[in-house]
N, C-alpha and C. Protein backbone atom coordinates (compact mmCIF):
# COMPACT_ATOMS: atom_id res chain seq x y z
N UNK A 1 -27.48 -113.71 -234.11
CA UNK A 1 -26.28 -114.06 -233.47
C UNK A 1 -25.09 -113.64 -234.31
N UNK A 2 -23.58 -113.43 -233.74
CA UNK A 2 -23.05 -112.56 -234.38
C UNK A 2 -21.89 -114.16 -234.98
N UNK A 3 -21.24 -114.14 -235.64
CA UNK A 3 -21.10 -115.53 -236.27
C UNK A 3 -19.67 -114.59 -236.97
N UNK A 4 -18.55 -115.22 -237.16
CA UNK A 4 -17.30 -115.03 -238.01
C UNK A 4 -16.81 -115.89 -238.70
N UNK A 5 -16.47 -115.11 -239.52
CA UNK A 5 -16.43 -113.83 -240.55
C UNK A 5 -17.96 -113.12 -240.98
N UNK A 6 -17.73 -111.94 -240.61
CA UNK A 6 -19.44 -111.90 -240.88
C UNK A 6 -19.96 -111.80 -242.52
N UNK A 7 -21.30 -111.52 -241.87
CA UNK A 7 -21.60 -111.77 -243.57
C UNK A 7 -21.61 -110.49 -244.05
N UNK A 8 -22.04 -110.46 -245.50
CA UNK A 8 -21.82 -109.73 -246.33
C UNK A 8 -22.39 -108.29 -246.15
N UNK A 9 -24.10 -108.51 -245.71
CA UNK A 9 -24.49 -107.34 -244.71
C UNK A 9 -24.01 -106.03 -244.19
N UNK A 10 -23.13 -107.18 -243.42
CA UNK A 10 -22.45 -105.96 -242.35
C UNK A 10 -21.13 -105.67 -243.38
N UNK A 11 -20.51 -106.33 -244.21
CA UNK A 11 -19.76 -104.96 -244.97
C UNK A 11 -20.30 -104.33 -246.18
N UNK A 12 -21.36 -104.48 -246.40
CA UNK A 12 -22.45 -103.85 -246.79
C UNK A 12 -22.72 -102.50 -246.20
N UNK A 13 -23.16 -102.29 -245.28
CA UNK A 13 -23.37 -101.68 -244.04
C UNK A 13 -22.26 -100.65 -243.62
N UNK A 14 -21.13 -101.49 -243.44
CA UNK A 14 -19.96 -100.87 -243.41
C UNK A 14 -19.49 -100.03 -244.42
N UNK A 15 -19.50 -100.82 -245.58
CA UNK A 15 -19.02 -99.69 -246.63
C UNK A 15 -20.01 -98.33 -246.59
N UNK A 16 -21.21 -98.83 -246.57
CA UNK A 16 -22.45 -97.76 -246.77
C UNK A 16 -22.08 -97.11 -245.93
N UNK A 17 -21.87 -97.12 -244.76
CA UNK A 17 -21.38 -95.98 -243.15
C UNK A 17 -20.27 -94.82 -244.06
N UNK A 18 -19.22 -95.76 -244.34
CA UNK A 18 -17.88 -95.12 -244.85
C UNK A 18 -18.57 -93.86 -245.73
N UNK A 19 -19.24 -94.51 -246.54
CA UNK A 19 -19.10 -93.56 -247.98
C UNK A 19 -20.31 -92.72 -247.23
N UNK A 20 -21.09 -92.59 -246.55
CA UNK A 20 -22.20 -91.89 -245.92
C UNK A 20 -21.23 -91.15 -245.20
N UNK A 21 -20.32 -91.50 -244.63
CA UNK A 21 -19.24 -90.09 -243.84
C UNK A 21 -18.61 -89.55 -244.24
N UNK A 22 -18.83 -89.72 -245.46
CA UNK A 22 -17.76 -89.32 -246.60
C UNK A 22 -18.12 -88.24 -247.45
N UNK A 23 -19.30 -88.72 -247.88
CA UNK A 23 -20.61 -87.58 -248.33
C UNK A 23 -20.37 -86.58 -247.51
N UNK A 24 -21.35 -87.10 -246.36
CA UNK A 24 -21.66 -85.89 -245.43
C UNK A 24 -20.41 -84.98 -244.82
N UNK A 25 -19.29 -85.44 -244.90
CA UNK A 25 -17.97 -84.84 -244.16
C UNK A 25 -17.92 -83.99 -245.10
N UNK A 26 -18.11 -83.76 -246.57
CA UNK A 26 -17.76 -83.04 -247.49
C UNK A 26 -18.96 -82.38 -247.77
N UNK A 27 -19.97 -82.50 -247.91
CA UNK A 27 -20.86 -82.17 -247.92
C UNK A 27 -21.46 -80.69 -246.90
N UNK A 28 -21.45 -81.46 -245.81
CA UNK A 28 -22.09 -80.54 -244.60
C UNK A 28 -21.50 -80.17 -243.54
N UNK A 29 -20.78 -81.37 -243.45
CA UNK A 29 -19.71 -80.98 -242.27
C UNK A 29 -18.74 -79.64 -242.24
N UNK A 30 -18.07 -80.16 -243.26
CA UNK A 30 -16.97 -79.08 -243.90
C UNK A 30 -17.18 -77.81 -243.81
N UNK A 31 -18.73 -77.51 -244.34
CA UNK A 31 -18.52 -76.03 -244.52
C UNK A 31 -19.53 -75.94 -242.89
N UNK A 32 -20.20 -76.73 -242.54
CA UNK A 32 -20.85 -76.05 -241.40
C UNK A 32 -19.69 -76.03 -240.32
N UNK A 33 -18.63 -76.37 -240.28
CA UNK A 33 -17.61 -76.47 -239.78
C UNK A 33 -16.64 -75.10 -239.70
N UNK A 34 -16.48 -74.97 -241.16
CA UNK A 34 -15.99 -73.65 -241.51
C UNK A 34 -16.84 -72.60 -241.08
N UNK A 35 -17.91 -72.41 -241.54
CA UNK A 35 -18.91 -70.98 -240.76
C UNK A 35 -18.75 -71.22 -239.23
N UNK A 36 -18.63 -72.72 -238.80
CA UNK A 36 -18.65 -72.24 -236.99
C UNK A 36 -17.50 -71.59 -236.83
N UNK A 37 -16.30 -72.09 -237.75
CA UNK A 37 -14.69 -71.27 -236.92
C UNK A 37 -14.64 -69.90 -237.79
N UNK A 38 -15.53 -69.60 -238.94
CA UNK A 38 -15.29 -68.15 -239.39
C UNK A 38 -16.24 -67.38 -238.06
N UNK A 39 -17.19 -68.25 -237.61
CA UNK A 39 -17.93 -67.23 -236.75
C UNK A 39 -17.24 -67.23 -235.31
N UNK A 40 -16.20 -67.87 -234.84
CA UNK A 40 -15.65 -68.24 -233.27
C UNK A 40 -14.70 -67.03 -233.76
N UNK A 41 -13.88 -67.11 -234.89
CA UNK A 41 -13.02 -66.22 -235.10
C UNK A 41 -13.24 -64.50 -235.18
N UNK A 42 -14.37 -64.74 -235.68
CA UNK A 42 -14.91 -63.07 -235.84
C UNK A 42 -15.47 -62.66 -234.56
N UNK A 43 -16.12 -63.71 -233.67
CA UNK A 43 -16.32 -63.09 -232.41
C UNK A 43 -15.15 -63.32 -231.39
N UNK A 44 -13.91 -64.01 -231.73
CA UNK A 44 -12.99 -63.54 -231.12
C UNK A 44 -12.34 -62.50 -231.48
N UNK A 45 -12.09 -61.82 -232.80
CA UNK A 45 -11.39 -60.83 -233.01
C UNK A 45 -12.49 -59.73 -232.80
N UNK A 46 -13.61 -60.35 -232.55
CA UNK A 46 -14.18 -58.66 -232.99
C UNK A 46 -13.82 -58.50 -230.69
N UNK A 47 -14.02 -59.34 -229.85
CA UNK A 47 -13.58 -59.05 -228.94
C UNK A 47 -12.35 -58.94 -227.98
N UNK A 48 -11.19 -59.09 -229.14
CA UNK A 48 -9.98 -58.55 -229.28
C UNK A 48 -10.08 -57.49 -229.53
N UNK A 49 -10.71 -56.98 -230.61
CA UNK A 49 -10.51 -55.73 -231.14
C UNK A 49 -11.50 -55.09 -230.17
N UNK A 50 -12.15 -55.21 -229.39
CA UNK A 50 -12.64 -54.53 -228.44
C UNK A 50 -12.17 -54.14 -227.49
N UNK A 51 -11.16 -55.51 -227.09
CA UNK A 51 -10.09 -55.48 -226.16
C UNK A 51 -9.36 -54.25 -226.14
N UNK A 52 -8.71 -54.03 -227.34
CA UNK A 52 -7.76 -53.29 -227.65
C UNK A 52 -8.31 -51.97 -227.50
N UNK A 53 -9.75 -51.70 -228.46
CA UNK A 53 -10.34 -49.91 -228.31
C UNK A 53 -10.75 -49.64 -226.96
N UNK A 54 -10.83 -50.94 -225.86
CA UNK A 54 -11.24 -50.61 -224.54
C UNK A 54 -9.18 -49.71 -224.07
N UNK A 55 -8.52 -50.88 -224.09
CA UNK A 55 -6.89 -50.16 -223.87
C UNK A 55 -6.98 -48.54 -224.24
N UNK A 56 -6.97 -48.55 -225.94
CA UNK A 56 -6.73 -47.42 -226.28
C UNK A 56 -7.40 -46.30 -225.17
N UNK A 57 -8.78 -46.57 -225.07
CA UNK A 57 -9.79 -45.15 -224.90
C UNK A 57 -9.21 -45.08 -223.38
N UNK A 58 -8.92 -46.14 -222.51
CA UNK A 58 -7.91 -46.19 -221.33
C UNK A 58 -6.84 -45.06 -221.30
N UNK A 59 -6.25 -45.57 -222.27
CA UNK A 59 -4.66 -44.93 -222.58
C UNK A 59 -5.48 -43.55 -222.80
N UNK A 60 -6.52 -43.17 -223.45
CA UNK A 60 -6.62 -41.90 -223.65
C UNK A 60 -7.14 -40.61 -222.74
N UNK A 61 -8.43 -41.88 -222.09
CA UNK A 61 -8.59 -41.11 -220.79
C UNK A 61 -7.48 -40.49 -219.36
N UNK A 62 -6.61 -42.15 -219.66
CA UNK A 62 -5.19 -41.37 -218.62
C UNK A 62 -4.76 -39.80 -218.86
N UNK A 63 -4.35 -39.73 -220.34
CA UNK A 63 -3.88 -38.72 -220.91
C UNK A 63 -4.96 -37.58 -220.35
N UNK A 64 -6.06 -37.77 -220.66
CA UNK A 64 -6.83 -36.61 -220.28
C UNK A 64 -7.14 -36.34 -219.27
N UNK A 65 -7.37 -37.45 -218.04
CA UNK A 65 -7.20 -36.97 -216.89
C UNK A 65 -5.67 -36.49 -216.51
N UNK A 66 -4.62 -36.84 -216.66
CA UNK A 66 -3.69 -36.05 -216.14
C UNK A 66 -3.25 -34.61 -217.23
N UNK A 67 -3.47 -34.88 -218.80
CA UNK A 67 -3.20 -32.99 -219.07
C UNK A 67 -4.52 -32.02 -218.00
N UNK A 68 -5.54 -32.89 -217.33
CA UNK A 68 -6.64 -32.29 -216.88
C UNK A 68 -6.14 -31.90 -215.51
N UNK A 69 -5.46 -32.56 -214.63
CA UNK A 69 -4.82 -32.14 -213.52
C UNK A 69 -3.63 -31.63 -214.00
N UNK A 70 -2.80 -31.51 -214.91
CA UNK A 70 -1.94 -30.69 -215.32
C UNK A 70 -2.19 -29.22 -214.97
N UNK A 71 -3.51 -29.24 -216.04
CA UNK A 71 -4.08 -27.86 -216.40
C UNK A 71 -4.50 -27.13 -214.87
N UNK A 72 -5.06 -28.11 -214.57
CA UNK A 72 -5.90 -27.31 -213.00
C UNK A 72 -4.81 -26.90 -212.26
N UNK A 73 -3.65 -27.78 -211.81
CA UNK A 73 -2.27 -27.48 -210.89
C UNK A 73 -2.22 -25.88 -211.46
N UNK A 74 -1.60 -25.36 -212.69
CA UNK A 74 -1.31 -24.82 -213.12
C UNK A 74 -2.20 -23.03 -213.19
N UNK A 75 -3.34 -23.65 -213.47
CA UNK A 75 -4.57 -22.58 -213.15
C UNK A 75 -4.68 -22.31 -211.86
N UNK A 76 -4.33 -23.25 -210.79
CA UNK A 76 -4.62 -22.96 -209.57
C UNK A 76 -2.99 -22.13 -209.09
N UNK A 77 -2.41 -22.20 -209.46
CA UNK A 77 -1.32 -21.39 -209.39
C UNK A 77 -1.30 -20.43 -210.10
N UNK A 78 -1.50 -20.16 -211.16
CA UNK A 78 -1.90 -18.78 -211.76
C UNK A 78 -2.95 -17.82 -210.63
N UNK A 79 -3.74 -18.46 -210.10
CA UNK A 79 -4.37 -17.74 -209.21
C UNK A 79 -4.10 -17.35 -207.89
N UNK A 80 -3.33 -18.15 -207.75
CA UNK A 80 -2.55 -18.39 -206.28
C UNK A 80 -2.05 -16.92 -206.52
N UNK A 81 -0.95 -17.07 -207.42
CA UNK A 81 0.07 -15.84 -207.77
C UNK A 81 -0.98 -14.38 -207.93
N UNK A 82 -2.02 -14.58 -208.48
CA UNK A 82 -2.84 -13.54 -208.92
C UNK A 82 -3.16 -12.74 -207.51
N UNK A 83 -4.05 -13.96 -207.02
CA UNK A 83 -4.18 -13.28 -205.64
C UNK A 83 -3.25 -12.84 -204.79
N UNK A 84 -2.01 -13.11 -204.46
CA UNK A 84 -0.85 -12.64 -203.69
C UNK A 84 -0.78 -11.28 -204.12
N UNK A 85 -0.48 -11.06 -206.29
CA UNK A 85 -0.42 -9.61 -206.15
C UNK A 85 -1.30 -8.70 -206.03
N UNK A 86 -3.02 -9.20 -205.75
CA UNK A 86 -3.58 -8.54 -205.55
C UNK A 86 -3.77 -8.17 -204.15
N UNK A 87 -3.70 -8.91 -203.80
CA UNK A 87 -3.58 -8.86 -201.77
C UNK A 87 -2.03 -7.84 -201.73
N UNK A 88 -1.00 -7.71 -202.25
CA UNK A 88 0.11 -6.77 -201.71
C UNK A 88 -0.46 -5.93 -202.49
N UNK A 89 -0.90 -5.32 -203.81
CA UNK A 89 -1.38 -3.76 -204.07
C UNK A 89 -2.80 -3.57 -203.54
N UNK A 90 -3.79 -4.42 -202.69
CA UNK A 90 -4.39 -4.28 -201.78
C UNK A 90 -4.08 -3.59 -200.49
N UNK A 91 -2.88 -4.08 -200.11
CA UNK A 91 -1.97 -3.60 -198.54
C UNK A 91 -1.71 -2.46 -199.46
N UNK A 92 -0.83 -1.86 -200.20
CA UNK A 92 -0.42 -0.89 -200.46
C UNK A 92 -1.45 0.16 -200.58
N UNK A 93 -2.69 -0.19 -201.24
CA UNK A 93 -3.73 0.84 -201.48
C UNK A 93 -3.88 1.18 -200.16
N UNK A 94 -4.21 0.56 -199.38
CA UNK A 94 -4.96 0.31 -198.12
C UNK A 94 -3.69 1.38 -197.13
N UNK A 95 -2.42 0.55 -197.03
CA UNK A 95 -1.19 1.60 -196.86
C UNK A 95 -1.16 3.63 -197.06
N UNK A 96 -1.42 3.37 -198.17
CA UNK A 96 -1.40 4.60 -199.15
C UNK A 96 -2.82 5.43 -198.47
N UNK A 97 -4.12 4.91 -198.35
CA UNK A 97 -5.13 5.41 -197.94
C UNK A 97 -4.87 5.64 -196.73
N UNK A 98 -4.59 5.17 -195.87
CA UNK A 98 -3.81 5.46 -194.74
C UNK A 98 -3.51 6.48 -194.49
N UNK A 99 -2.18 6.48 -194.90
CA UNK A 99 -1.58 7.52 -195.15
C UNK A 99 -1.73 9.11 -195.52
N UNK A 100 -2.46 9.09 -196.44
CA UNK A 100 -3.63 10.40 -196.97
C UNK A 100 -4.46 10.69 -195.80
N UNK A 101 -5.04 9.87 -195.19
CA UNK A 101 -6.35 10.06 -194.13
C UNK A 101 -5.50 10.45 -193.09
N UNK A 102 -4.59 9.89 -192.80
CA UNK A 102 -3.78 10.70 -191.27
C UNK A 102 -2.84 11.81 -191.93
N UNK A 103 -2.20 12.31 -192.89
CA UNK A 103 -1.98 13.42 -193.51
C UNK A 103 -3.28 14.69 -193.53
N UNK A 104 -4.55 13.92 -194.05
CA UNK A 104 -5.79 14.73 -193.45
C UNK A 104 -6.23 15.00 -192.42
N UNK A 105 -6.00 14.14 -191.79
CA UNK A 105 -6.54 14.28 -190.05
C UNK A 105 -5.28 15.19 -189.40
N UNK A 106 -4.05 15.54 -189.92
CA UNK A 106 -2.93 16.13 -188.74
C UNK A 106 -3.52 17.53 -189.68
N UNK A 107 -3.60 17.48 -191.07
CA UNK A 107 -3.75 19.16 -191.81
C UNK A 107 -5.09 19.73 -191.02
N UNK A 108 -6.27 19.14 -191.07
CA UNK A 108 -7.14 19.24 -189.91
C UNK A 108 -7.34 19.56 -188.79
N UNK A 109 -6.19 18.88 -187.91
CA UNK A 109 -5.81 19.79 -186.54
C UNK A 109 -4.99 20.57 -186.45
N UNK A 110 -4.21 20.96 -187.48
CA UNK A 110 -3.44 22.24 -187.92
C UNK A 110 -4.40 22.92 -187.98
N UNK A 111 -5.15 22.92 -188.76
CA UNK A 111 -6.68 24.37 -189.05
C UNK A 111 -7.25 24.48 -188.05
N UNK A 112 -7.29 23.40 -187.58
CA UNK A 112 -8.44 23.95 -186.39
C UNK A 112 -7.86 24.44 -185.39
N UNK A 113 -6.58 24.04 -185.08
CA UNK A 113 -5.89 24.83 -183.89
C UNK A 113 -5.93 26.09 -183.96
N UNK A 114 -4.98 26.30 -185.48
CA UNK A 114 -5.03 27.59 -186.44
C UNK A 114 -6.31 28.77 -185.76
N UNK A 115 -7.32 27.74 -185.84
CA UNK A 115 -8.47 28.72 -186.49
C UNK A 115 -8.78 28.88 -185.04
N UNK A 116 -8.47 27.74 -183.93
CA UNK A 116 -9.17 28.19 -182.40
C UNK A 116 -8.29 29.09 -181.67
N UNK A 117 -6.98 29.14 -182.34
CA UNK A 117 -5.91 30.24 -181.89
C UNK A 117 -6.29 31.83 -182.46
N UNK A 118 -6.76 31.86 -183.70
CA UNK A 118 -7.40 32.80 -183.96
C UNK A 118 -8.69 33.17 -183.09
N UNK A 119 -9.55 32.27 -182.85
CA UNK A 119 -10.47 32.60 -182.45
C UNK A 119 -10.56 33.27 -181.05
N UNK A 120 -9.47 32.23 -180.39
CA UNK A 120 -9.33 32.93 -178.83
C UNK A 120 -8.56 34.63 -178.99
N UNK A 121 -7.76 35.06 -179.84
CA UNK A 121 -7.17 36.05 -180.05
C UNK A 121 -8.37 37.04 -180.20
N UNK A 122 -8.95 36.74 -181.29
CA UNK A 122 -10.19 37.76 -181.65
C UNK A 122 -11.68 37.85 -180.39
N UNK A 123 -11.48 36.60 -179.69
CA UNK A 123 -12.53 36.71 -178.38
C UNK A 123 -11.61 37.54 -177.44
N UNK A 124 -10.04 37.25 -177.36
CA UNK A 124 -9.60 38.33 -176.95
C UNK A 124 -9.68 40.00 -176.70
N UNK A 125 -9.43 40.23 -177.97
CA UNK A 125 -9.79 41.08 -178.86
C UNK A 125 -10.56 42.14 -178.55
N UNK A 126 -11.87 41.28 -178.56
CA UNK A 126 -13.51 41.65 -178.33
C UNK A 126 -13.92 41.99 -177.34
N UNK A 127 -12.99 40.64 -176.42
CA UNK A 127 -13.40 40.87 -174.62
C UNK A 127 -12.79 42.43 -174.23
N UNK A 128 -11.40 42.55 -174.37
CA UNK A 128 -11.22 43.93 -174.17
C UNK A 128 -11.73 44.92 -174.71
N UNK A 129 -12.21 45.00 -176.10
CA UNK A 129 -12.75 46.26 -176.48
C UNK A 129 -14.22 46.43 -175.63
N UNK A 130 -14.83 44.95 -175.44
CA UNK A 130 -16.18 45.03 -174.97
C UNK A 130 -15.68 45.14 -173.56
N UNK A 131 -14.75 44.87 -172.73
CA UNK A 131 -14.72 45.73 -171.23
C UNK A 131 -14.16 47.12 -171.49
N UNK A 132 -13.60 47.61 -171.92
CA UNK A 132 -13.66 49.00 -172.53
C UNK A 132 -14.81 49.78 -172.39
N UNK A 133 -15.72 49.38 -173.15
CA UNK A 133 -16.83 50.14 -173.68
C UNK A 133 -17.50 49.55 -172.47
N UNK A 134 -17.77 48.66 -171.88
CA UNK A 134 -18.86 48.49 -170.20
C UNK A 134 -17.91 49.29 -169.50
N UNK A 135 -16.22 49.67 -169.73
CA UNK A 135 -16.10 50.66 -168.03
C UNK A 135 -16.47 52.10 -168.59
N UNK A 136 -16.49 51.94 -169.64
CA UNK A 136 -16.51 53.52 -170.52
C UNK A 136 -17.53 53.69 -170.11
N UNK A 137 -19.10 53.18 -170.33
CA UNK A 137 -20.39 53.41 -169.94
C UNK A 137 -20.60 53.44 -168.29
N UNK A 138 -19.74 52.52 -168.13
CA UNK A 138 -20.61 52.46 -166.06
C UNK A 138 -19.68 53.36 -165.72
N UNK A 139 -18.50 53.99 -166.13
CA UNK A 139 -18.08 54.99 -165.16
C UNK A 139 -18.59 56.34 -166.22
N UNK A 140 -18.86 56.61 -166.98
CA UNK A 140 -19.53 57.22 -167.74
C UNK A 140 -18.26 58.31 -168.16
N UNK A 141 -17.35 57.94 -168.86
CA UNK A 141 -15.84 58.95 -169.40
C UNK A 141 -15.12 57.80 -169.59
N UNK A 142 -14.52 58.49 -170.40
CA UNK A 142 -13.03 58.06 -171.29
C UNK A 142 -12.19 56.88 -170.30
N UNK A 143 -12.08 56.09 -170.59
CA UNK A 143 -11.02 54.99 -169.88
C UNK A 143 -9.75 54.47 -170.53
N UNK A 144 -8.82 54.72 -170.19
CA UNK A 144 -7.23 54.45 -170.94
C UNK A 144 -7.40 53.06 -171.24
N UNK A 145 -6.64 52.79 -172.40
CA UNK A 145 -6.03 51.08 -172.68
C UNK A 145 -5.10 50.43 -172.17
């Protein structure tokens, strides 16, 4: 039964508690205390500092994806341009070949006219000397020109 003022026991007891938390607070507490917040701290900074190299490599990839679409805009316009001047000294070749081939094709029907104007002249030519020589034979004497 619990009776007041108590007895001696219980501050017996009591004191013994005190100085037993007293020990142990210094003892075990303290430092197992300290390693839990050196270890809360190191796995918070080490995932701060993760935090942060996640940002950075962020920040870096931005950078590289856009000098990367930089670059491509830029290449793709270099080609753009490339091809345009190759497509107009394309037309021009193409122009130019043209040009030569129907310069060939009119010198062509120049010759050949040339040469079928000659030719009818000299079948000309031929035809009369060769009716000549058939009236010369079937009338058998000399026949004027």
């Amino acid at each position: 039964m619990l009776t007041f003022p108590p007895d001696t026991t219980f501050l017996v007891q009591l004191v013994s508690f005190v100085l037993l938390w007293l020990v142990l607070r210094r003892i075990a507490w303290a430092p197992m205390l300290r390693v839990l917040e050196e270890r809360d701290q190191r796995t918070v900074g080490n995932r701060q500092l993760a935090a942060q190299y996640r940002a950075e490599a962020e920040q870096v990839q931005q950078k590289y994806e856009a000098e990367f679409a930089r670059a491509r805009a830029e290449l793709t316009a270099k080609m753009q341009s490339v091809r345009s001047v190759v497509a107009s000294e394309e037309q021009a070749i193409i122009t130019e070949a043209r040009a030569a081939a129907q310069k060939r094709i009119n010198e062509a029907r120049e010759a050949f006219s040339r040469e079928l104007k000659e030719a009818r002249e000299a079948v000309a030519r031929e035809a009369e000397f060769v009716g000549h020589l058939i009236a010369r034979q079937v009338l058998g004497r000399d026949v004027p020109r």
